[in-house]
Protein backbone atom coordinates (compact mmCIF):
# COMPACT_ATOMS: atom_id res chain seq x y z
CA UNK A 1 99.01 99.89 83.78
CA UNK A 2 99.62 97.13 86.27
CA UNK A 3 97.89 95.01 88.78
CA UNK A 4 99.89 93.64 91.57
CA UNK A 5 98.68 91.17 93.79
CA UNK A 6 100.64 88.63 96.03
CA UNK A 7 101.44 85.04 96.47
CA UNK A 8 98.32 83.58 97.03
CA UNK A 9 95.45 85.73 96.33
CA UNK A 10 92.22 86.41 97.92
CA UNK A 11 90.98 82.16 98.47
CA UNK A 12 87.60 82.53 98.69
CA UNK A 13 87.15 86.18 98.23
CA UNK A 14 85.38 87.66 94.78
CA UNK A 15 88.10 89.69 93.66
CA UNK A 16 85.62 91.74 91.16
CA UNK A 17 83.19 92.32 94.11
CA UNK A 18 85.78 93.59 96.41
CA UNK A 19 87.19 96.21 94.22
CA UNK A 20 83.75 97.50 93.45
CA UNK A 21 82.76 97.69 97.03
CA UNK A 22 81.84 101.22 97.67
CA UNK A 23 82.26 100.82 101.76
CA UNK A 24 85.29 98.76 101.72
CA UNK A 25 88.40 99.88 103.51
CA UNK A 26 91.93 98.17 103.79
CA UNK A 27 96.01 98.49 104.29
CA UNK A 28 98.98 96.44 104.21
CA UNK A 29 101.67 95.63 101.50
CA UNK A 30 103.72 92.78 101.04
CA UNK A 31 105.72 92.55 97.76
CA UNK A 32 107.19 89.54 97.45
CA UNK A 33 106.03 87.92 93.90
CA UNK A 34 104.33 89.69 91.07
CA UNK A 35 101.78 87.47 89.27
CA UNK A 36 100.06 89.44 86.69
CA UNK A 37 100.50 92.33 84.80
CA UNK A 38 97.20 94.28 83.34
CA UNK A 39 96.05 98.38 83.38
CA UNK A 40 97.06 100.76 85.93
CA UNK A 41 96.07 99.70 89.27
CA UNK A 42 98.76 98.62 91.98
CA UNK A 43 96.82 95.58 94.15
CA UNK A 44 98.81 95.58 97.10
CA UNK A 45 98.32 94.36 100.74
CA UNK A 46 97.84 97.04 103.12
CA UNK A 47 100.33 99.22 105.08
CA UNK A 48 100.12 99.53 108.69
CA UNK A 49 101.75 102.16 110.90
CA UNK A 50 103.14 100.73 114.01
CA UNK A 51 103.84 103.23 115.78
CA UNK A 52 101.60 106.21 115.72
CA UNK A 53 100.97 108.49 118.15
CA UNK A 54 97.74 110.67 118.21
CA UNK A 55 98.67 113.15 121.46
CA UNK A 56 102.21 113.94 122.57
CA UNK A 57 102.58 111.76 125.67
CA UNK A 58 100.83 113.03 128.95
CA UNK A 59 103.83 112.41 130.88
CA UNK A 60 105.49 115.52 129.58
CA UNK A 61 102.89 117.69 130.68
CA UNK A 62 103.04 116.31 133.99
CA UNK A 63 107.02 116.65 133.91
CA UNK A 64 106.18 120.29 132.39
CA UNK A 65 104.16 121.23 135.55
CA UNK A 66 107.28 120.64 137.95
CA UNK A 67 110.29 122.01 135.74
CA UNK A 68 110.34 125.34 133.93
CA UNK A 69 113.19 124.24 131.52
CA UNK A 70 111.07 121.08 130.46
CA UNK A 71 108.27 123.06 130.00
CA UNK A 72 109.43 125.30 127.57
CA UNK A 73 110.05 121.70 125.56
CA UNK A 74 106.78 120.41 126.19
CA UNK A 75 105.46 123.60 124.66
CA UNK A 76 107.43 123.11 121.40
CA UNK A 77 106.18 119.80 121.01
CA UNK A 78 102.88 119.96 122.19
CA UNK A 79 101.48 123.08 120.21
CA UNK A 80 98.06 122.48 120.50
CA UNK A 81 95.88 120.10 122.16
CA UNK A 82 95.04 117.42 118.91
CA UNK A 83 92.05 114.69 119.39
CA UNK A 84 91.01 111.94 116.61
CA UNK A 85 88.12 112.89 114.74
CA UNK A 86 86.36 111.91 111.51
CA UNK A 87 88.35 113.82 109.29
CA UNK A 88 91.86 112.26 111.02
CA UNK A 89 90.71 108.72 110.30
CA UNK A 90 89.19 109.59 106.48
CA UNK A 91 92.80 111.33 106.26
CA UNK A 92 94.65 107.87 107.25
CA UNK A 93 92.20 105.73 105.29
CA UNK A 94 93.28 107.74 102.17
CA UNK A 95 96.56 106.71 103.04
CA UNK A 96 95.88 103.16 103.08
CA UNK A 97 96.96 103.12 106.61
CA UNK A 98 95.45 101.05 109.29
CA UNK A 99 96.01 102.37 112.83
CA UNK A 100 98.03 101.90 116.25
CA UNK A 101 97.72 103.87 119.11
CA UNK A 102 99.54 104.18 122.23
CA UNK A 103 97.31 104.68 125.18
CA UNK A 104 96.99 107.59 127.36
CA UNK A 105 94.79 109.33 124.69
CA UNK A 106 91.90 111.24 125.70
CA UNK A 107 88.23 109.62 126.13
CA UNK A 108 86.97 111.42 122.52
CA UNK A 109 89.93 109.35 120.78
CA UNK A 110 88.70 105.84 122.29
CA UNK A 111 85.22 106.76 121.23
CA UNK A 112 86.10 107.64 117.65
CA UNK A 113 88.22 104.03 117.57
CA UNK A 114 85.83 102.24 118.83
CA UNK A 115 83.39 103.05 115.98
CA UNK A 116 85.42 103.30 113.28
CA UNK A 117 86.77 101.15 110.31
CA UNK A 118 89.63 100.89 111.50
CA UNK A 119 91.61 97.86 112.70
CA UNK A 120 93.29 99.12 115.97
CA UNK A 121 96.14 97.87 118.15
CA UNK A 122 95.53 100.22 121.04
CA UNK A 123 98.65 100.10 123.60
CA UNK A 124 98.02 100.76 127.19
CA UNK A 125 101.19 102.44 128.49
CA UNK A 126 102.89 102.36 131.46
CA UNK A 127 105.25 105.33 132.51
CA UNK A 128 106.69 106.18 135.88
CA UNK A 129 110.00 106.26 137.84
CA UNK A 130 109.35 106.83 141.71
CA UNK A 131 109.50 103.64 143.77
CA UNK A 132 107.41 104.85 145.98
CA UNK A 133 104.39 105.18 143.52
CA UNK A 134 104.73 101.95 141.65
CA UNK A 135 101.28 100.35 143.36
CA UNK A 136 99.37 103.55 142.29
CA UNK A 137 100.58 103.86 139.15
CA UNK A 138 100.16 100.25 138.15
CA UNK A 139 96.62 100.24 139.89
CA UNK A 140 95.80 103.06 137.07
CA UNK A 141 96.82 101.08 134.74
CA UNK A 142 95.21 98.39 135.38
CA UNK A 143 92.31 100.49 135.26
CA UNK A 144 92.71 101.67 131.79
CA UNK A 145 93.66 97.88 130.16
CA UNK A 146 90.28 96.77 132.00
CA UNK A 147 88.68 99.83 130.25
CA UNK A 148 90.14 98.63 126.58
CA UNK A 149 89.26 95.34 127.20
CA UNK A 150 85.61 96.30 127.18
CA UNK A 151 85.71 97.16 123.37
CA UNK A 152 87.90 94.36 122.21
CA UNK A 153 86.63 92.91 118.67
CA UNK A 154 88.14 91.45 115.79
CA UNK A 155 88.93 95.19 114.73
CA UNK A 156 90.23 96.46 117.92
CA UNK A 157 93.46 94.83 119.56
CA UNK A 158 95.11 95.82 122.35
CA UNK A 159 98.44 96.16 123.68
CA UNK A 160 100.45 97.13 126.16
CA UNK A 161 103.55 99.68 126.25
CA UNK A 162 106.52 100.10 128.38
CA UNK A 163 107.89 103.72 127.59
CA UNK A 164 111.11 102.90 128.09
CA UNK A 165 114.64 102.12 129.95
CA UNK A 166 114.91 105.21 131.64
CA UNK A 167 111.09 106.38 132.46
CA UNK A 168 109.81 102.78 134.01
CA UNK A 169 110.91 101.84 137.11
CA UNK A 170 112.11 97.91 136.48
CA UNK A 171 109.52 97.05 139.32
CA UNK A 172 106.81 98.56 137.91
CA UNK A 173 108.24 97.01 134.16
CA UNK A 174 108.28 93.71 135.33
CA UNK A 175 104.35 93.52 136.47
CA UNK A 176 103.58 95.01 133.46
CA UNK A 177 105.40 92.35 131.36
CA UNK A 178 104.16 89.83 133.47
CA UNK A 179 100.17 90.46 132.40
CA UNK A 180 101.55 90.70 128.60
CA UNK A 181 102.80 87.34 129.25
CA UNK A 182 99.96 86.08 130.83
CA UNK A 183 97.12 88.34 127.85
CA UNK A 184 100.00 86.81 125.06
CA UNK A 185 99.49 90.98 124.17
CA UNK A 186 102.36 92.53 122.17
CA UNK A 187 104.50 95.16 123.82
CA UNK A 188 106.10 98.13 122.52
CA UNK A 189 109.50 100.03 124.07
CA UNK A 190 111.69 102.68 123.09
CA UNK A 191 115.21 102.56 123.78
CA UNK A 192 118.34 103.98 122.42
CA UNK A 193 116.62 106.95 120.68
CA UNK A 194 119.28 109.17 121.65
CA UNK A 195 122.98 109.70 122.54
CA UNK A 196 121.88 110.98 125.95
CA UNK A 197 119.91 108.17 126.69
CA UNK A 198 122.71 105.81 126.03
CA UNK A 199 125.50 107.83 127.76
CA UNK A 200 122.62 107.63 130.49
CA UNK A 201 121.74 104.11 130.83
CA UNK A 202 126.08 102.87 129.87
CA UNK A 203 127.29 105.47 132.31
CA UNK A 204 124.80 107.49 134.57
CA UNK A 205 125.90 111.11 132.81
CA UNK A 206 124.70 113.72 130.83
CA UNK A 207 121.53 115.48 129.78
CA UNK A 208 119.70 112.52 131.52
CA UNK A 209 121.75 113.19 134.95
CA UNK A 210 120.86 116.53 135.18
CA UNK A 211 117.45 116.04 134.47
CA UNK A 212 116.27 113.54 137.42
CA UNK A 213 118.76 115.37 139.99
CA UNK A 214 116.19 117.87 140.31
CA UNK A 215 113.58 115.81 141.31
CA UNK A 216 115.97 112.31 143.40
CA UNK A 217 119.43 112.81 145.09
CA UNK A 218 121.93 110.58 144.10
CA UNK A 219 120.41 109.45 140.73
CA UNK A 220 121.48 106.93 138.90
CA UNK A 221 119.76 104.58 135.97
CA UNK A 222 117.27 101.84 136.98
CA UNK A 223 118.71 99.13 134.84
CA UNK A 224 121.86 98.63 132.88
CA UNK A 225 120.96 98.10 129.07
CA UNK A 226 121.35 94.27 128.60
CA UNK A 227 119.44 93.85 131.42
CA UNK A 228 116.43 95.56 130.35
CA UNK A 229 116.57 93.72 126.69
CA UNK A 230 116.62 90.74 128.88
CA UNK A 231 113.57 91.56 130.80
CA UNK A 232 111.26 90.69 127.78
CA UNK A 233 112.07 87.13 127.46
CA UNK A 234 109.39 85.11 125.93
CA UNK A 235 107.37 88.15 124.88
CA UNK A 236 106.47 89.78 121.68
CA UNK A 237 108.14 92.76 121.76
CA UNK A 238 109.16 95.74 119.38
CA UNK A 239 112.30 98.35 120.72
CA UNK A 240 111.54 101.41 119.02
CA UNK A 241 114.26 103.53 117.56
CA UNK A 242 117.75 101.58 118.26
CA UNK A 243 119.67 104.31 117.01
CA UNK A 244 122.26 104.02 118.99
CA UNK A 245 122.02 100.34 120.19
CA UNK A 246 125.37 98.66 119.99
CA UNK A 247 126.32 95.10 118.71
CA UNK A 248 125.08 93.62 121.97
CA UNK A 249 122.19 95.24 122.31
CA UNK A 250 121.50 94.26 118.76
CA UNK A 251 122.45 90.70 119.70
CA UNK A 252 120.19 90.16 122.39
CA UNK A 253 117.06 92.01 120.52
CA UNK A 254 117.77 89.13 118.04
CA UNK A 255 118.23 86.22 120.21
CA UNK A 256 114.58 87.06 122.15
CA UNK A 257 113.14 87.37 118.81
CA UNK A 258 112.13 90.86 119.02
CA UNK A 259 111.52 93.64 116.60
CA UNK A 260 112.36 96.73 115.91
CA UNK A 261 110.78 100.04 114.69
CA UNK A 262 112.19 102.71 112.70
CA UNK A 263 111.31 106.20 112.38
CA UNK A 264 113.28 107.87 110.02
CA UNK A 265 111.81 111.36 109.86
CA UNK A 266 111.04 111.73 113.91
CA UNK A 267 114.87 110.29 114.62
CA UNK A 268 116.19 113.15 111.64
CA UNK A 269 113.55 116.39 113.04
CA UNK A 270 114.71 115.70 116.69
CA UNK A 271 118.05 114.99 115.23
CA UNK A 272 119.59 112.00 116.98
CA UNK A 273 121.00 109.94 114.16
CA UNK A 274 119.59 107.10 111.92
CA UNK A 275 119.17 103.69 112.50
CA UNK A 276 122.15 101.38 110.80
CA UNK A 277 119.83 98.86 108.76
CA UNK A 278 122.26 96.75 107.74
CA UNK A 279 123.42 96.01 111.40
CA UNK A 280 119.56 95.27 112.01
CA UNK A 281 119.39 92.88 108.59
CA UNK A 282 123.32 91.46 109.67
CA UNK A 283 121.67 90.24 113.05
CA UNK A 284 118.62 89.01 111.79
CA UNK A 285 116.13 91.58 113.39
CA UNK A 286 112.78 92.09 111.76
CA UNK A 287 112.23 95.80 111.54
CA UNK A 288 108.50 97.49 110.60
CA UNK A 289 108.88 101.76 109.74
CA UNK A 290 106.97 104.07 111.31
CA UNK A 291 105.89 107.84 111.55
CA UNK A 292 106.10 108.07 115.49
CA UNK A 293 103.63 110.56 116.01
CA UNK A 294 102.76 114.62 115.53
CA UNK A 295 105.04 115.55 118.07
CA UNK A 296 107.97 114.69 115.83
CA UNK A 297 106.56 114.42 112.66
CA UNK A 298 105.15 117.02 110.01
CA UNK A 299 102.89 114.08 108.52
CA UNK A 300 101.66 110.81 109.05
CA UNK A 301 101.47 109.31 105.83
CA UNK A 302 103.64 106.39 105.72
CA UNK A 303 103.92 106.62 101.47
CA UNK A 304 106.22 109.54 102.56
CA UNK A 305 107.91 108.03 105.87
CA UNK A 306 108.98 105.08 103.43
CA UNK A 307 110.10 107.53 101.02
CA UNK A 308 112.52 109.44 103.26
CA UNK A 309 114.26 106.19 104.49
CA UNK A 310 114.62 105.79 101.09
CA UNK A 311 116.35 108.58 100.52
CA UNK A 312 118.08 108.69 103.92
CA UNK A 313 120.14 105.42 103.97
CA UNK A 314 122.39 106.19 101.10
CA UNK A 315 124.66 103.12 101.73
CA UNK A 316 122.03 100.59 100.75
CA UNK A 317 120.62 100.16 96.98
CA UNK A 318 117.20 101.45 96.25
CA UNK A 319 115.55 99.14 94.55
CA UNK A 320 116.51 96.77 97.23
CA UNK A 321 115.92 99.01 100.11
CA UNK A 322 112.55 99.75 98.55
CA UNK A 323 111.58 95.84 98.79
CA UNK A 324 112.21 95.90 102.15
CA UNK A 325 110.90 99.07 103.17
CA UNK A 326 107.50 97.59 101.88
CA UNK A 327 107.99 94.06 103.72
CA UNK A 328 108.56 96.60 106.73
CA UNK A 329 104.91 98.33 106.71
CA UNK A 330 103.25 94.81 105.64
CA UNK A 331 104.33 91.93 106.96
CA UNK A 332 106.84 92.23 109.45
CA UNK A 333 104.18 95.28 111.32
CA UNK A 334 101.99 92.44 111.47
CA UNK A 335 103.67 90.06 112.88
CA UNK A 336 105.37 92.73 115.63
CA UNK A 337 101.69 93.78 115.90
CA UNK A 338 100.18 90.68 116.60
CA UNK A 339 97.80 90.42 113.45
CA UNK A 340 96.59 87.78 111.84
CA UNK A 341 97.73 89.46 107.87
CA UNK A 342 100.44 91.29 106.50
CA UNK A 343 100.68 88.82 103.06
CA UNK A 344 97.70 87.78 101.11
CA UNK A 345 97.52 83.66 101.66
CA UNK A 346 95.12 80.92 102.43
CA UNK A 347 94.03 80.99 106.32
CA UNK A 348 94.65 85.41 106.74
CA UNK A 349 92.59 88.67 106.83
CA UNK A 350 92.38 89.77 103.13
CA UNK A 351 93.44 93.41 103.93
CA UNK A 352 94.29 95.27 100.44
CA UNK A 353 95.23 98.33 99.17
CA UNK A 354 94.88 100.00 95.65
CA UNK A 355 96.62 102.70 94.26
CA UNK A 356 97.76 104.04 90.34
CA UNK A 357 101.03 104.33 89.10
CA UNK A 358 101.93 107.56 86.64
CA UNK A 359 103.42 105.11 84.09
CA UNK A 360 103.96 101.30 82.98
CA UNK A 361 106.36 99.16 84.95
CA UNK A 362 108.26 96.81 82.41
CA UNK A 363 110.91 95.73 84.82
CA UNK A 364 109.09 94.51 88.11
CA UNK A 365 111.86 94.15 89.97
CA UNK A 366 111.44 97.77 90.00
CA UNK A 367 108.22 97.65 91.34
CA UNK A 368 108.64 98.44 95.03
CA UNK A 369 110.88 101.42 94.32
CA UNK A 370 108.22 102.64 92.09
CA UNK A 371 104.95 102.31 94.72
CA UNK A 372 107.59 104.52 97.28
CA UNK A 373 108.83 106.94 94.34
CA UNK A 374 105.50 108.24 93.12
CA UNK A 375 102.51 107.12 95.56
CA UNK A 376 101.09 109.18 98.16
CA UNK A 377 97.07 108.29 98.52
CA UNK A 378 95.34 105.37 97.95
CA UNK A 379 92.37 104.64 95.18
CA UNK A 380 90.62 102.04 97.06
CA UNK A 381 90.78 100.44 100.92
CA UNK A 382 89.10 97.00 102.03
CA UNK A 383 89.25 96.26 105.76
């Protein structure tokens, strides 16, 4: 039986209370040094998914509505119409999961967010391609940070997110970045999901190509690759996916500081390869893991995202793939998130997390692959 808490833990906080607290809630772990070793509870700090999405993104219905062939995609990933309700955030809090949203979600989501436990980073994102429509579509978007702002707290962040490379006119990027800069909010991309997009973006061919002829003569990408990277200077940003980002790309992610976001089980279902971790670790790159969201996944409990990159990157070690598969959903989320937690010390939010373990630990350095291996729910959560 073990109890696991971190470096410096819980200050001025009455450990005895909190884990009797019968309307507590929490998240987050960061497993760094193991202090004490008693029964069978796992203290941990909580685990936050950075990148979950509730609703497939709108944009695809709206693509849907002007191409037959894309709507017979947005049907297979949008098979029913899915809102947040009670028994979706009970379902996360069992996980030990605290929650991030991309925007765009329906008005019943906001309200359940709004009122629940929850700590929420809610991004506001921005999507659109035509020129012509940039001051429109940046006017509604405008709209919809003003309308997040309204129900900022100390539980509810918000964000803002730039879909990616290929969607986002660099016009209509650049004002968005611009109020991030000026908010200090932390944005969210994705880029090099695929081998499409790349071939795309590197060379103006492919799957891409034929998709936007239909609807602009003459197309060609927006932005070369570097030169998007580039565009988030001096911001806090996190480039989801990266699967097929090269050396440079990889290069300049690490010399603006930026993170990066893995989603092992969404890159395998819509097979487009898996992220090279050790090129991410060679150049430095902080990287959080992730369940993307229903439209790709089959689940959103991070216990078993973690679990499959486990299992998935069979050139690095476990037990030290495990460690940092946990620093990934604690600490490094938060910081790519914004938040002031992520490790248990003196000054942060003491989010925590328990959960039991089938049998005795005797080697900790074991530990991490252990919580991964055999943990799915949570006993207890304190917000």
């Amino acid at each position: 039986m073990i109890l696991i808490f971190f470096p410096i833990l819980l200050f001025s906080l009455n450990l005895a209370e909190i884990l009797t607290h019968p309307k507590s809630y929490v998240r987050d772990f960061y497993l760094t040094e193991f202090i004490k070793e008693t029964n069978s509870t796992v203290l941990a700090y909580k685990a936050y998914n950075s990148m979950y999405k509730k609703k497939p993104f709108k944009h695809l219905r709206l693509l849907a509505k002007k191409d037959k062939v894309f709507e017979k995609i947005y049907k297979c990933v949008n098979v029913k119409k899915e809102y947040l309700r009670d028994v979706d955030i009970s379902c996360i809090l069992n996980n030990g999961i605290s929650l991030k949203t991309i925007a765009r979600l329906n008005k019943n989501d906001l309200k359940y967010l709004k009122h629940s436990p929850l700590k929420v980073v809610y991004f506001n994102e921005i999507i659109g391609s035509n020129p012509a429509a940039v001051d429109i579509i940046f006017e509604d978007f405008l709209a919809r940070l003003k309308e997040s702002e309204k129900i900022q707290n100390n539980k509810f962040k918000i964000g803002i997110s730039i879909h990616s490379p290929y969607s986002v006119h660099p016009i209509l990027a650049q004002k968005v970045i611009n109020i991030a800069k000026e908010k200090n909010l932390p944005i969210q991309t994705h880029f090099m999901e695929s081998k499409a997009e790349k071939k795309w973006l590197t060379k103006g061919e492919g799957e891409f190509k034929i998709f936007f002829e239909k609807y602009f003569k003459n197309a060609k990408p927006f932005i070369k690759p570097l030169e998007f990277i580039s565009m988030f200077k001096d911001t806090n940003t996190t480039f989801v996916h990266c699967v097929h980002a090269d050396d440079e790309e990889l290069q300049k992610i690490s010399e603006l500081g930026g993170f990066i976001t893995h989603c092992p089980i969404s890159n395998r279902l819509l097979n487009v390869g898996l992220l090279n971790l050790e090129s991410v670790k060679n150049y430095s790159i902080p990287y959080n893991v992730a369940t993307d969201g229903k439209s790709s996944n089959y689940s959103l409990n991070l216990f078993k995202e973690m679990r499959s990159a486990l299992l998935m990157h069979t050139d690095l070690h476990p037990k030290y793939l495990a460690k940092d598969l946990l620093k990934a959903v604690t600490i490094n989320a938060a910081k790519a998130l914004g938040l002031n937690n992520g490790s248990l010390e003196e000054g942060k939010d003491a989010d925590i997390i328990t959960f039991k373990l089938p049998n005795k630990v005797d080697n900790l350095n074991m530990l991490p692959l252990y919580i991964i291996l055999y943990t799915n729910m949570v006993d207890n959560l304190y917000i």
